[in-house]
Protein backbone atom coordinates (compact mmCIF):
# COMPACT_ATOMS: atom_id res chain seq x y z
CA UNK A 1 -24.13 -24.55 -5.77
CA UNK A 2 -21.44 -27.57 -6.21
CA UNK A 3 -20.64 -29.57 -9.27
CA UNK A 4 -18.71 -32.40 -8.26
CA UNK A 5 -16.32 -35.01 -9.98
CA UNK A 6 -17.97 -36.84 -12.80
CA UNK A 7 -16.66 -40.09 -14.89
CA UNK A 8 -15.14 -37.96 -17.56
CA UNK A 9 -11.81 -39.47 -18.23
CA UNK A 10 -11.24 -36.98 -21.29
CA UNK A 11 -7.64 -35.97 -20.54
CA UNK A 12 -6.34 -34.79 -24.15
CA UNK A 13 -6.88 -30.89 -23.53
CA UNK A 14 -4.85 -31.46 -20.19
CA UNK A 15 -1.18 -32.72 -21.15
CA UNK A 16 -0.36 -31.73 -17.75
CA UNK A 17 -3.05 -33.41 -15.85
CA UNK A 18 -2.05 -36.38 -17.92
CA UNK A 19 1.48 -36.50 -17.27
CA UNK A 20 0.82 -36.18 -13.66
CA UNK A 21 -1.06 -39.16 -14.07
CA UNK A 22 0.99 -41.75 -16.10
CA UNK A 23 3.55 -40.88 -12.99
CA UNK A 24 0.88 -42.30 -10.64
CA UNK A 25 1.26 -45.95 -12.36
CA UNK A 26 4.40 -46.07 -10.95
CA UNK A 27 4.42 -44.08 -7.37
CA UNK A 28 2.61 -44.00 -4.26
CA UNK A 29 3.38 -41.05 -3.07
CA UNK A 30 2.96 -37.38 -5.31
CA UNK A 31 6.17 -35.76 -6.14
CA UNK A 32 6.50 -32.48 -4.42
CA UNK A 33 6.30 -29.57 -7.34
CA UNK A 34 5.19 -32.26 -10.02
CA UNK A 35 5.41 -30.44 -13.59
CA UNK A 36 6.95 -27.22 -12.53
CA UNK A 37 9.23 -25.56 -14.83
CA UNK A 38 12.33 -24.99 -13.05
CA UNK A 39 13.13 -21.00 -13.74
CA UNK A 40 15.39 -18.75 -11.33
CA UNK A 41 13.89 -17.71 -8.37
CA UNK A 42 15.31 -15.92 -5.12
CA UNK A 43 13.66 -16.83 -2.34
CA UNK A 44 12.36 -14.02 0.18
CA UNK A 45 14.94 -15.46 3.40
CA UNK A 46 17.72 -15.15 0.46
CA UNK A 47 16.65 -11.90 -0.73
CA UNK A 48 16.49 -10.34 2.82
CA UNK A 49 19.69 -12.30 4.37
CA UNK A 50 21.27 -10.39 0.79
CA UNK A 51 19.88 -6.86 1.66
CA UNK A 52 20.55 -6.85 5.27
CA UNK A 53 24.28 -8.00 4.34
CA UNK A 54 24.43 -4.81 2.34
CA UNK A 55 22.74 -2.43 5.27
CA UNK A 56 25.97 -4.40 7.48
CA UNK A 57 28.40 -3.38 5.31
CA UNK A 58 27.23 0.07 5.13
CA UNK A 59 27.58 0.42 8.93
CA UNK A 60 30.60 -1.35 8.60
CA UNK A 61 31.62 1.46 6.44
CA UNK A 62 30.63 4.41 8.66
CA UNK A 63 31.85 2.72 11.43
CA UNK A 64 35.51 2.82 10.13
CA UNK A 65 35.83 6.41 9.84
CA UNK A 66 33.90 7.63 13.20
CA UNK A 67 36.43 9.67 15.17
CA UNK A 68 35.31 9.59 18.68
CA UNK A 69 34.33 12.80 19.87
CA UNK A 70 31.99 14.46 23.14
CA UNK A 71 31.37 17.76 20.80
CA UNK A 72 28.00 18.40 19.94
CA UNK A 73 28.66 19.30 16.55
CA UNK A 74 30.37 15.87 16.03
CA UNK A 75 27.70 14.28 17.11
CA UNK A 76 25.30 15.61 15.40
CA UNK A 77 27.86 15.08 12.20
CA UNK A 78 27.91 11.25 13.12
CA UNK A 79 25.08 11.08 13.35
CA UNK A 80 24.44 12.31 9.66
CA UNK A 81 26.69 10.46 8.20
CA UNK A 82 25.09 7.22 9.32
CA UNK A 83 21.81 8.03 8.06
CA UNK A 84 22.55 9.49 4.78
CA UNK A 85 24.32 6.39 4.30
CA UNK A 86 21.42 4.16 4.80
CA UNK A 87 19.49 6.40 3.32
CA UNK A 88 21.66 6.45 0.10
CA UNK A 89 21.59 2.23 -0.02
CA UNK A 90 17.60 2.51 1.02
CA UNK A 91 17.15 4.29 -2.38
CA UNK A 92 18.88 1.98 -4.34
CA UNK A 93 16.92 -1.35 -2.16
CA UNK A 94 13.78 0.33 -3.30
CA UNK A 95 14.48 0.89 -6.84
CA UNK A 96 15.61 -2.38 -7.45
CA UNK A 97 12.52 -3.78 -5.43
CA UNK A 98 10.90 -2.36 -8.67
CA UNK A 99 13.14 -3.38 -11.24
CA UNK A 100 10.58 -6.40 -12.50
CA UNK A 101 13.47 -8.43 -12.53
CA UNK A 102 12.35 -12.26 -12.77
CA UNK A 103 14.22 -13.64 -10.34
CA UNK A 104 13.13 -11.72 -7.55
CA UNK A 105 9.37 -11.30 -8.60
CA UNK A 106 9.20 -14.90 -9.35
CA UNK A 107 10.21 -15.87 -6.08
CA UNK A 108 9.46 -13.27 -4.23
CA UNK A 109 5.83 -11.78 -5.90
CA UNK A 110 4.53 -9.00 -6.50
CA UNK A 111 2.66 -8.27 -3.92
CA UNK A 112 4.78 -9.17 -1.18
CA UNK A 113 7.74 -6.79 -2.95
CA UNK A 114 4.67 -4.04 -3.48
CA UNK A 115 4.63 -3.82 0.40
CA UNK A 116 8.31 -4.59 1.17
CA UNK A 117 8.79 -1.59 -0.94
CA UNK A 118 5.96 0.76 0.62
CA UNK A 119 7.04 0.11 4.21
CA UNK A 120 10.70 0.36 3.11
CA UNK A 121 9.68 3.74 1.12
CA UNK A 122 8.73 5.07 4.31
CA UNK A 123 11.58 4.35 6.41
CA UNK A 124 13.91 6.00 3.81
CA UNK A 125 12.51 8.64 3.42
CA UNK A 126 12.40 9.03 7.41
CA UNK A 127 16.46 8.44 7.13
CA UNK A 128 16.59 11.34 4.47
CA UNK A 129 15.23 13.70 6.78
CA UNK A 130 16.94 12.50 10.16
CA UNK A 131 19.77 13.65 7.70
CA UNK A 132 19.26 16.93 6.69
CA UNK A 133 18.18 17.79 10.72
CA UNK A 134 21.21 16.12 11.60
CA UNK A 135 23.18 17.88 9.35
CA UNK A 136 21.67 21.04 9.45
CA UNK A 137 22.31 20.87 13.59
CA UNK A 138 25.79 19.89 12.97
CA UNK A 139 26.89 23.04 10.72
CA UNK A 140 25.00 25.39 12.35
CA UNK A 141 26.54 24.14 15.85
CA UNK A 142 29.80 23.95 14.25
CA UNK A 143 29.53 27.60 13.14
CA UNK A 144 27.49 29.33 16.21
CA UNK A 145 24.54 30.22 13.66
CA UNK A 146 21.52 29.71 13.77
CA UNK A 147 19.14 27.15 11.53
CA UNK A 148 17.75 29.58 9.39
CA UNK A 149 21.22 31.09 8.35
CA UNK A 150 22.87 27.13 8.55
CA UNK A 151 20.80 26.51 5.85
CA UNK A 152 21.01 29.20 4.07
CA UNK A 153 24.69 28.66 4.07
CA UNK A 154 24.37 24.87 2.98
CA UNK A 155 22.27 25.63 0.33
CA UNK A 156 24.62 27.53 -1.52
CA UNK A 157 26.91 24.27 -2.25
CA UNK A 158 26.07 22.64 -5.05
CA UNK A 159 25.79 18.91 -4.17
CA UNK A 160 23.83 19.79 -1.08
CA UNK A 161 21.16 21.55 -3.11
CA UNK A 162 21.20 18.81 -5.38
CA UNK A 163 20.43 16.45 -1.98
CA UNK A 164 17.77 18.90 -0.66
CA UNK A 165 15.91 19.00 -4.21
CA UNK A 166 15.81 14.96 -4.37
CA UNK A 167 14.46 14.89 -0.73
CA UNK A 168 12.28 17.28 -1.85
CA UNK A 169 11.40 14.79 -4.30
CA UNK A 170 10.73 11.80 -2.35
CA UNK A 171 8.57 13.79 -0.29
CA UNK A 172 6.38 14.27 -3.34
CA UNK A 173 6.56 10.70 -3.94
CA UNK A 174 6.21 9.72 -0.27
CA UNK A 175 2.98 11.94 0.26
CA UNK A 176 0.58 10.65 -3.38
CA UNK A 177 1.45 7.13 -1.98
CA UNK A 178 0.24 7.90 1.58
CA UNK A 179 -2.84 5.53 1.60
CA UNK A 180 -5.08 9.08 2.26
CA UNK A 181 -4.20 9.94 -0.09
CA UNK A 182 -3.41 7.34 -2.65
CA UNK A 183 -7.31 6.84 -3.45
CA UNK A 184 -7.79 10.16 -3.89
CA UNK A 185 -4.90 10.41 -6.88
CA UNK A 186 -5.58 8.88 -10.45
CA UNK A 187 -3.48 6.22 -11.79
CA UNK A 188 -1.39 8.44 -14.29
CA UNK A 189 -0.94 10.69 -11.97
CA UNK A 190 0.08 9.01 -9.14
CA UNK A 191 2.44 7.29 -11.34
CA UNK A 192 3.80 10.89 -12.69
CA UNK A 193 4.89 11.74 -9.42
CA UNK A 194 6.07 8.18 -8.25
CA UNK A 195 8.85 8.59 -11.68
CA UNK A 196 10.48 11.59 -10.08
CA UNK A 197 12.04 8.77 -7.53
CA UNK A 198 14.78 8.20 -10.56
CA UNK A 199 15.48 12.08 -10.44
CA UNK A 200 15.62 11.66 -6.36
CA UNK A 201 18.37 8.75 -7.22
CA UNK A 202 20.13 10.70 -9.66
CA UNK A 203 20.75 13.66 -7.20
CA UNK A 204 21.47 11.91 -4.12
CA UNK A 205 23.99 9.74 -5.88
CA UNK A 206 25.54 13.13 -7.06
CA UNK A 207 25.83 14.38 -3.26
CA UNK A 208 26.87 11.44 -2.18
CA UNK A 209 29.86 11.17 -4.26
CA UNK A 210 31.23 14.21 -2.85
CA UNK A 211 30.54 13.74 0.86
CA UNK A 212 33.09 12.22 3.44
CA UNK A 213 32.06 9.25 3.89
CA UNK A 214 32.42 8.44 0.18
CA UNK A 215 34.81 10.43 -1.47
CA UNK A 216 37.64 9.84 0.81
CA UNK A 217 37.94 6.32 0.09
CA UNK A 218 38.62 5.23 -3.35
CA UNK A 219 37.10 1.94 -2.76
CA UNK A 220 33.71 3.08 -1.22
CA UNK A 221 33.55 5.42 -4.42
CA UNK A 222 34.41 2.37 -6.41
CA UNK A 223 31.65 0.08 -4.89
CA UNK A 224 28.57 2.97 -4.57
CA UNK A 225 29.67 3.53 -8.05
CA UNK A 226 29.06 0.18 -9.10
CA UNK A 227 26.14 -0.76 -6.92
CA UNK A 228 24.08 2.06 -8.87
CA UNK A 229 25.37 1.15 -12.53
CA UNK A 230 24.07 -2.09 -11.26
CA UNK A 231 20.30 -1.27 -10.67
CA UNK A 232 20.47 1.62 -13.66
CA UNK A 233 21.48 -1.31 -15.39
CA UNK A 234 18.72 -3.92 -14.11
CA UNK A 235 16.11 -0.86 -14.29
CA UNK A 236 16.85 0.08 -17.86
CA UNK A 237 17.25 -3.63 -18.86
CA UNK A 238 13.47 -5.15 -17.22
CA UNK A 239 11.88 -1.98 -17.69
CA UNK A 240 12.73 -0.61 -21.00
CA UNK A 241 14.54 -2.96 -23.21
CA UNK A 242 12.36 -5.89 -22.31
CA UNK A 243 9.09 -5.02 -23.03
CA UNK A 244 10.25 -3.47 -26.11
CA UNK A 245 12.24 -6.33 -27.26
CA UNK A 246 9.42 -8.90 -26.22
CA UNK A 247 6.78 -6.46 -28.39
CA UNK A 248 9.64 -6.79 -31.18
CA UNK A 249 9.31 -10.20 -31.28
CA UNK A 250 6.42 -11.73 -30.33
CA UNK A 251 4.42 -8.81 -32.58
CA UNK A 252 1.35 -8.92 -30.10
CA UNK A 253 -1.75 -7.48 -31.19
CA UNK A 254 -5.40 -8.05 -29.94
CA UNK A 255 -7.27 -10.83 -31.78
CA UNK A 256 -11.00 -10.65 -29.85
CA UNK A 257 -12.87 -8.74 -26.97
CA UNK A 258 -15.07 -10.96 -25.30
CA UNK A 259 -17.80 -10.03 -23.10
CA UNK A 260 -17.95 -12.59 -20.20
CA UNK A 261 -20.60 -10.73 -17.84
CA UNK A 262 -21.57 -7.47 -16.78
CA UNK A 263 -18.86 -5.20 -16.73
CA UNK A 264 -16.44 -8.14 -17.51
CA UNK A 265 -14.13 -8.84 -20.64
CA UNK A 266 -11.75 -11.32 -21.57
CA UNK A 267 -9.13 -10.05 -24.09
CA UNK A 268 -7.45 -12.41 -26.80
CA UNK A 269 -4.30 -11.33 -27.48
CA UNK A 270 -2.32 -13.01 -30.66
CA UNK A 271 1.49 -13.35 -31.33
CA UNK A 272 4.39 -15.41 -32.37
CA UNK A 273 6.49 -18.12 -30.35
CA UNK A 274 4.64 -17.09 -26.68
CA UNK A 275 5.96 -20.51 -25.86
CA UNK A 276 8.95 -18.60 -25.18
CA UNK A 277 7.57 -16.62 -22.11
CA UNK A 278 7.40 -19.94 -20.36
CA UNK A 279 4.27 -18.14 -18.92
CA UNK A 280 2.58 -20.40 -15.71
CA UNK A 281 -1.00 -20.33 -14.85
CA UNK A 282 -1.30 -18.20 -11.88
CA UNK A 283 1.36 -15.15 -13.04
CA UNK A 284 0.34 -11.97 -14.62
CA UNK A 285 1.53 -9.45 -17.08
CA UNK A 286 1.76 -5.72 -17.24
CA UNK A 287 -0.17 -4.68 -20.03
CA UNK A 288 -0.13 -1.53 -22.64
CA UNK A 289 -2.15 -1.64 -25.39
CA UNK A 290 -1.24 0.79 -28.09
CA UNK A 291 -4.70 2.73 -28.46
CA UNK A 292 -5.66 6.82 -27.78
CA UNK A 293 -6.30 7.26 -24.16
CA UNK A 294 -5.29 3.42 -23.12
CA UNK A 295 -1.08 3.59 -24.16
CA UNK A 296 0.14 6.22 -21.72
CA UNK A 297 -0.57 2.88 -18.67
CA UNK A 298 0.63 -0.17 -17.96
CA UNK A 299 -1.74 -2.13 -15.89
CA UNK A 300 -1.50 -5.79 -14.25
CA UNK A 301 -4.00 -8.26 -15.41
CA UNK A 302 -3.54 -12.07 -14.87
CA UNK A 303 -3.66 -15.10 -17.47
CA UNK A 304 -7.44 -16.14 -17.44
CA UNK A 305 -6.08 -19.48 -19.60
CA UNK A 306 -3.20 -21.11 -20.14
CA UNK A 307 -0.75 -20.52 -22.99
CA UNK A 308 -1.93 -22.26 -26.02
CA UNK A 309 -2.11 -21.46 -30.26
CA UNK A 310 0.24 -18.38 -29.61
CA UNK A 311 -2.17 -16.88 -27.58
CA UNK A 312 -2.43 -15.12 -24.08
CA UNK A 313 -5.91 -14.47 -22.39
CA UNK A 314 -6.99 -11.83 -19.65
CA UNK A 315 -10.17 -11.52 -18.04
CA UNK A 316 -10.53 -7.74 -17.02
CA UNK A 317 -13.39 -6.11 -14.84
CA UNK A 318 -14.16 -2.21 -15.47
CA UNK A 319 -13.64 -0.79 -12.38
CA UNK A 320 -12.14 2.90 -13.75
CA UNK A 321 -11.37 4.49 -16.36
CA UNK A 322 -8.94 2.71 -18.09
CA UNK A 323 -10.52 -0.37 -17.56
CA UNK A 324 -13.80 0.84 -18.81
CA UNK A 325 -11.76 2.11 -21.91
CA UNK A 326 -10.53 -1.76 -22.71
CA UNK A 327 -13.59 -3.02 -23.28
CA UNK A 328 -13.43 -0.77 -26.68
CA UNK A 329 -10.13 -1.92 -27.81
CA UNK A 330 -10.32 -2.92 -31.59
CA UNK A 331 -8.86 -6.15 -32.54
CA UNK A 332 -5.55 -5.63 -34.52
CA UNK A 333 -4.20 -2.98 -31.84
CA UNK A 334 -0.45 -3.45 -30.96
CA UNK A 335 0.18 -4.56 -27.35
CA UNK A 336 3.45 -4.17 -24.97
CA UNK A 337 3.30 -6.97 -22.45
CA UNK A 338 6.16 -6.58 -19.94
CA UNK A 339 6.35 -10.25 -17.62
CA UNK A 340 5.46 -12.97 -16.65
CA UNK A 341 5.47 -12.58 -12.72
CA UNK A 342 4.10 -13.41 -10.22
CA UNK A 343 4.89 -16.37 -7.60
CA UNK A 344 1.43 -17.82 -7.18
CA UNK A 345 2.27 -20.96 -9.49
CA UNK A 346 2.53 -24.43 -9.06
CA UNK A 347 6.26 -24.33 -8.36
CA UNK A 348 4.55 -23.24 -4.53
CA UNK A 349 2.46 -27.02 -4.28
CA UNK A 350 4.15 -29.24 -1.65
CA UNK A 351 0.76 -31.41 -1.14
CA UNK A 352 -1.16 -33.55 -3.22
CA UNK A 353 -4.60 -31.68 -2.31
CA UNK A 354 -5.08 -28.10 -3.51
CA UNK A 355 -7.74 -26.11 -2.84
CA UNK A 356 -8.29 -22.41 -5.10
CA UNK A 357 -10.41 -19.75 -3.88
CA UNK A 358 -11.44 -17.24 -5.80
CA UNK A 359 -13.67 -14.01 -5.13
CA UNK A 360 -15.05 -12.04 -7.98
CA UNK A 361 -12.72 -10.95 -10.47
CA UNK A 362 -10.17 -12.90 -8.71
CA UNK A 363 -11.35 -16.20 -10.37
CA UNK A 364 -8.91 -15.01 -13.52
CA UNK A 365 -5.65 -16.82 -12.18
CA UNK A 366 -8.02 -19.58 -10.26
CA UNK A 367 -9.19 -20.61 -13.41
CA UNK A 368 -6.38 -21.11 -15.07
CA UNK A 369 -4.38 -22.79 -12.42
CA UNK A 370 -8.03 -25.06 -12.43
CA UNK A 371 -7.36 -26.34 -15.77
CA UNK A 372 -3.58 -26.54 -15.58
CA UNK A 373 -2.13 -27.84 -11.68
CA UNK A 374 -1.57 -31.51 -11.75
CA UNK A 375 -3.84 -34.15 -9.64
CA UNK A 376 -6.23 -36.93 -9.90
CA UNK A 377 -9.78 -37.22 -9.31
CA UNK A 378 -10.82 -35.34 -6.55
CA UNK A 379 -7.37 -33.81 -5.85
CA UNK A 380 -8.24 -29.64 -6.72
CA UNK A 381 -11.08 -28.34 -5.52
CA UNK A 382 -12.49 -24.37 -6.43
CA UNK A 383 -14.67 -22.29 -4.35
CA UNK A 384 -15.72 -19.24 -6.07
CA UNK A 385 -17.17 -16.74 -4.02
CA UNK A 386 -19.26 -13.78 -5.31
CA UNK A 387 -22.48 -11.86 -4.19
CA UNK A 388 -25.01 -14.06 -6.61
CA UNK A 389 -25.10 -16.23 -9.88
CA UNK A 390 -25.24 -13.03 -12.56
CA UNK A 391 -21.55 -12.13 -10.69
CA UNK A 392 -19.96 -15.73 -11.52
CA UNK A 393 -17.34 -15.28 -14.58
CA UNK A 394 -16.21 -17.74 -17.31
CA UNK A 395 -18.62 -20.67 -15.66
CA UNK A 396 -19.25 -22.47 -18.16
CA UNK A 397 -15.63 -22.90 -18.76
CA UNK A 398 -14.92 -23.70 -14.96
CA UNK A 399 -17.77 -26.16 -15.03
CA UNK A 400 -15.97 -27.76 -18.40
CA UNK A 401 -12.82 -28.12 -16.63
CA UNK A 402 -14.28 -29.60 -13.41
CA UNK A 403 -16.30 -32.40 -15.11
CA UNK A 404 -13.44 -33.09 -17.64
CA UNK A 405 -10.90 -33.57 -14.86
CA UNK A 406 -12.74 -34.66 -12.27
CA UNK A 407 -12.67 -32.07 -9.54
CA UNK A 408 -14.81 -30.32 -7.32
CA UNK A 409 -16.57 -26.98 -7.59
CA UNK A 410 -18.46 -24.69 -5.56
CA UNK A 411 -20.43 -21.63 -5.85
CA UNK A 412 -20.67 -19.87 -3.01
CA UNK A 413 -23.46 -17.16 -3.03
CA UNK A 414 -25.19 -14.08 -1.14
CA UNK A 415 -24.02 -11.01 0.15
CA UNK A 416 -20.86 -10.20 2.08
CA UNK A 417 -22.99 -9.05 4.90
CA UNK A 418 -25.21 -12.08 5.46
CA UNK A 419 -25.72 -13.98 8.99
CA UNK A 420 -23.73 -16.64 7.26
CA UNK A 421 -20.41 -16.63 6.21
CA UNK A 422 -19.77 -19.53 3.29
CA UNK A 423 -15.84 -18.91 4.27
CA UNK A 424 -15.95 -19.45 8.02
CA UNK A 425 -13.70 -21.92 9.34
CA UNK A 426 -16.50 -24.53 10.34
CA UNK A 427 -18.40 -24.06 6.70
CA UNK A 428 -14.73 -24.64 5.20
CA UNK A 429 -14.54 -27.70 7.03
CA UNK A 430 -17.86 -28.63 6.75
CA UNK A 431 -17.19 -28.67 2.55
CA UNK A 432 -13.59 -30.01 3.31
CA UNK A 433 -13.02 -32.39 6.07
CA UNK A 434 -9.74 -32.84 5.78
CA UNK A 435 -8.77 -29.23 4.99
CA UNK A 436 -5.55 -29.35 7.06
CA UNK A 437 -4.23 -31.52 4.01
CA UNK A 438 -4.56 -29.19 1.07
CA UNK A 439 -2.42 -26.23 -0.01
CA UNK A 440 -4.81 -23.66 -0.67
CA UNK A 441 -4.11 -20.72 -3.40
CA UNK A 442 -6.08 -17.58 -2.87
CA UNK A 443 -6.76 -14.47 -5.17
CA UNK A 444 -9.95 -12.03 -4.22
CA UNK A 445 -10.48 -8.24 -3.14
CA UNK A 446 -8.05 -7.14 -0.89
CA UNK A 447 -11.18 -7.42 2.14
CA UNK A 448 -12.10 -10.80 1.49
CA UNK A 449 -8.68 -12.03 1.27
CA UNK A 450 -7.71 -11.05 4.72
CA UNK A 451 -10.52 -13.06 6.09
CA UNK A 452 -10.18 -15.98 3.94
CA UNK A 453 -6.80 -16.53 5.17
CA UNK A 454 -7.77 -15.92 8.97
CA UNK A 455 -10.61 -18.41 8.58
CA UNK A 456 -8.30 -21.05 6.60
CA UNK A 457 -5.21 -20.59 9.76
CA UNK A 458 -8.14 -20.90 12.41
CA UNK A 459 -9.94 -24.00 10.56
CA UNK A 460 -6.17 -25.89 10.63
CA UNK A 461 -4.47 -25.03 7.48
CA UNK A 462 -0.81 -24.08 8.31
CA UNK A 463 0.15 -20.30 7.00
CA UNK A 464 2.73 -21.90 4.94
CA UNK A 465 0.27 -23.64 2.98
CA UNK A 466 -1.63 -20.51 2.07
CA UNK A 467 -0.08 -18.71 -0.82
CA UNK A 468 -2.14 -15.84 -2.14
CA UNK A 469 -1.01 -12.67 -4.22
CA UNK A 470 -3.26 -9.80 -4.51
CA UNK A 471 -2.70 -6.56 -6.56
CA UNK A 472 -3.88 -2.88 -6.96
CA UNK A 473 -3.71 -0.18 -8.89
């Protein structure tokens, strides 16, 4: 089904849209990033070119206190050294991956710093290891024992029992995140386990302080010092303070449930000066609502509508048991809301044409960006895609917003496993001639996604244009 532009010229509800407009009188040509609130962000090339300095530096730092030497047990010592180093920075990388702090999730998103950090997870906890064999080779070479007595020896000093207990640790963490085994783990649980990562932290930095490669040089003991009050600091800071401090002030509480479908809610939650947040259509919040069985988690659920009369709205699909559990929420119950992020926004536009595809559930930040991203007639375009008409969410608001600003809108229907495929590169094109031109914005299941974006690079659309951010829990 498609609803195209009408004659509408009813701009009041769209300040934006409006704005964008009155520029028009005077410009050919569409600024790039029109209307986007300038905030700090850290790109990704800045944010890797940063990390990879530090990784440098902490060869740099091994490599000025090898002693050259052909003995095995040197070796294997050298060896140790330059992986519990890396190892020791990895851990920090990782936790500050995770620190929410705006900057980096802003620029970076969430997503993309969900997998930087599980791939990056994984090769620390491989340098953790490589540094307890190495090690463990090294003494036991160095005394003419073997492995079981080595480490038997080693475990009797303090700090190193400290540093096998946190690796012990990670493992934990390492194996409920293994994607086995990740489905098979609930929520609370898995993020139980995935908190001992601080204790991990907390004990490596302890062994490290006393090894050789730090404790021999005031400065490095200076600087490792510092770069862990650091993240402690940012940790503590966007993931404690914050969200208390914003629940403080703001005083959020749920004003309505709204059922928008089957299985679907949107939740209306109420406070004071929002307008602060400097929220953007297309970022998300981590929500907590203050109710038995719903407060122990914090969950990520995107703005389903802008900011407006000091509210915030979230369009949530039961898909477990907590989200089952929200659609019982009573208005008047006390909410933490720890954000915004996200980097899907409007500050990503660099053409005039956009095009927002949505699949299922998914539709929550396409719908909002629908209402808010600058253009003229004819300039955004949605596609929603979902199974058949019952599974379509918040249309009659979608097909509001397309008449009142002109844009187009299409429903694209049937069953993911039909001879036809509405998001194939030649039915894309076929809807959108010129779909080379547009950015395109993307938010579905993780499946659907993945082939959305092949069809869009294979029907002309340059990967640069393509800016989606999916997230699981």
């Amino acid at each position: 089904m498609t609803i195209e532009a009408t004659d509408d010229p009813g701009l009041a509800g769209h300040p934006a849209l409006a704005a964008y407009l009155a520029t028009q009188k005077s410009k050919k040509q569409v600024p790039v990033r029109i209307g986007v609130p300038e905030s700090a962000r850290l790109s990704p090339h800045v944010l890797k070119a940063t990390l990879g300095g530090g990784a440098a530096g902490v060869v740099g730092l091994w490599g000025a206190q090898v002693r050259p030497s052909a003995r095995l047990d040197a070796l294997f010592a050298t060896a140790a050294h330059l992986t519990g180093l890396l190892a020791g920075y990895g851990v920090l990388v990782m936790l500050l991956l995770m620190a929410r702090v705006p900057a980096i999730e802003h620029g970076i998103g969430a997503d993309r710093l969900a997998r930087w950090h599980g791939r990056g997870g994984r090769h620390v906890l491989t340098l953790c290891l490589a540094h307890m064999v190495f090690a463990l080779c090294g003494y036991a070479a160095h005394t003419g024992t073997d492995l079981f007595s080595a480490a038997r020896d080693l475990l009797g000093y303090g700090a190193i029992a400290a540093a096998a207990l946190g690796t012990a640790l990670l493992v934990a963490v390492g194996v409920t995140s293994a994607r086995a085994v990740r489905g098979r783990v609930r929520h609370e649980t898995w993020r139980a386990v995935h908190l001992l990562a601080y204790a991990a932290a907390a004990l490596a930095f302890a062994h490290q302080l006393v090894g050789p490669d730090i404790a021999g040089n005031v400065l490095a003991v200076w600087v490792w010092a510092m770069l862990h009050a650091i993240v402690a600091v940012l940790l503590l800071w966007y993931r404690g303070v914050v969200p208390v401090r914003q629940a403080l002030r703001h005083s959020l509480r749920v004003l309505d449930v709204r059922r928008e479908g089957p299985d679907v809610v949107s939740v209306v939650v109420q406070g004071i000066g929002l307008d602060e947040l400097r929220a953007e259509s297309g970022q998300f919040f981590r929500w907590r609502f203050l109710q038995r069985r719903l407060w122990r988690t914090a969950l990520p659920f995107s703005l389903s509508a802008p900011v407006r009369d000091d509210t915030l709205r979230i369009t949530v699909k039961a898909i477990g048991d907590h989200t089952r559990r929200i659609r019982r929420l009573k208005p008047g119950t006390r909410v933490l809301a720890t954000g915004p992020f996200g980097a899907m926004t409007a500050h990503r536009r660099t053409r005039r044409k956009v095009l927002l595809i949505a699949g299922g559930v998914g539709i929550t930040p396409m719908r909002a960006l629908f209402e808010t991203l600058p253009g003229g007639p004819g300039d955004i375009t949605l596609l929603y895609r979902a199974n058949d008409a019952a599974q379509l969410v918040l249309r009659e608001e979608l097909e509001a917003i397309a008449r009142t600003r002109q844009a187009g809108l299409h429903y694209l229907l049937g069953p993911s496993d039909a001879s036809f495929d509405p998001l194939a590169p030649q039915a894309l094109r076929n809807l959108l001639p010129d779909l080379g031109e547009y950015d395109v914005y993307l938010c579905g299941p993780p499946g659907m996604a993945d082939a959305a974006i092949a069809a869009l690079t294979r029907a002309g659309v340059p990967a640069e244009h393509i800016h989606s951010e999916n997230f699981s829990y």
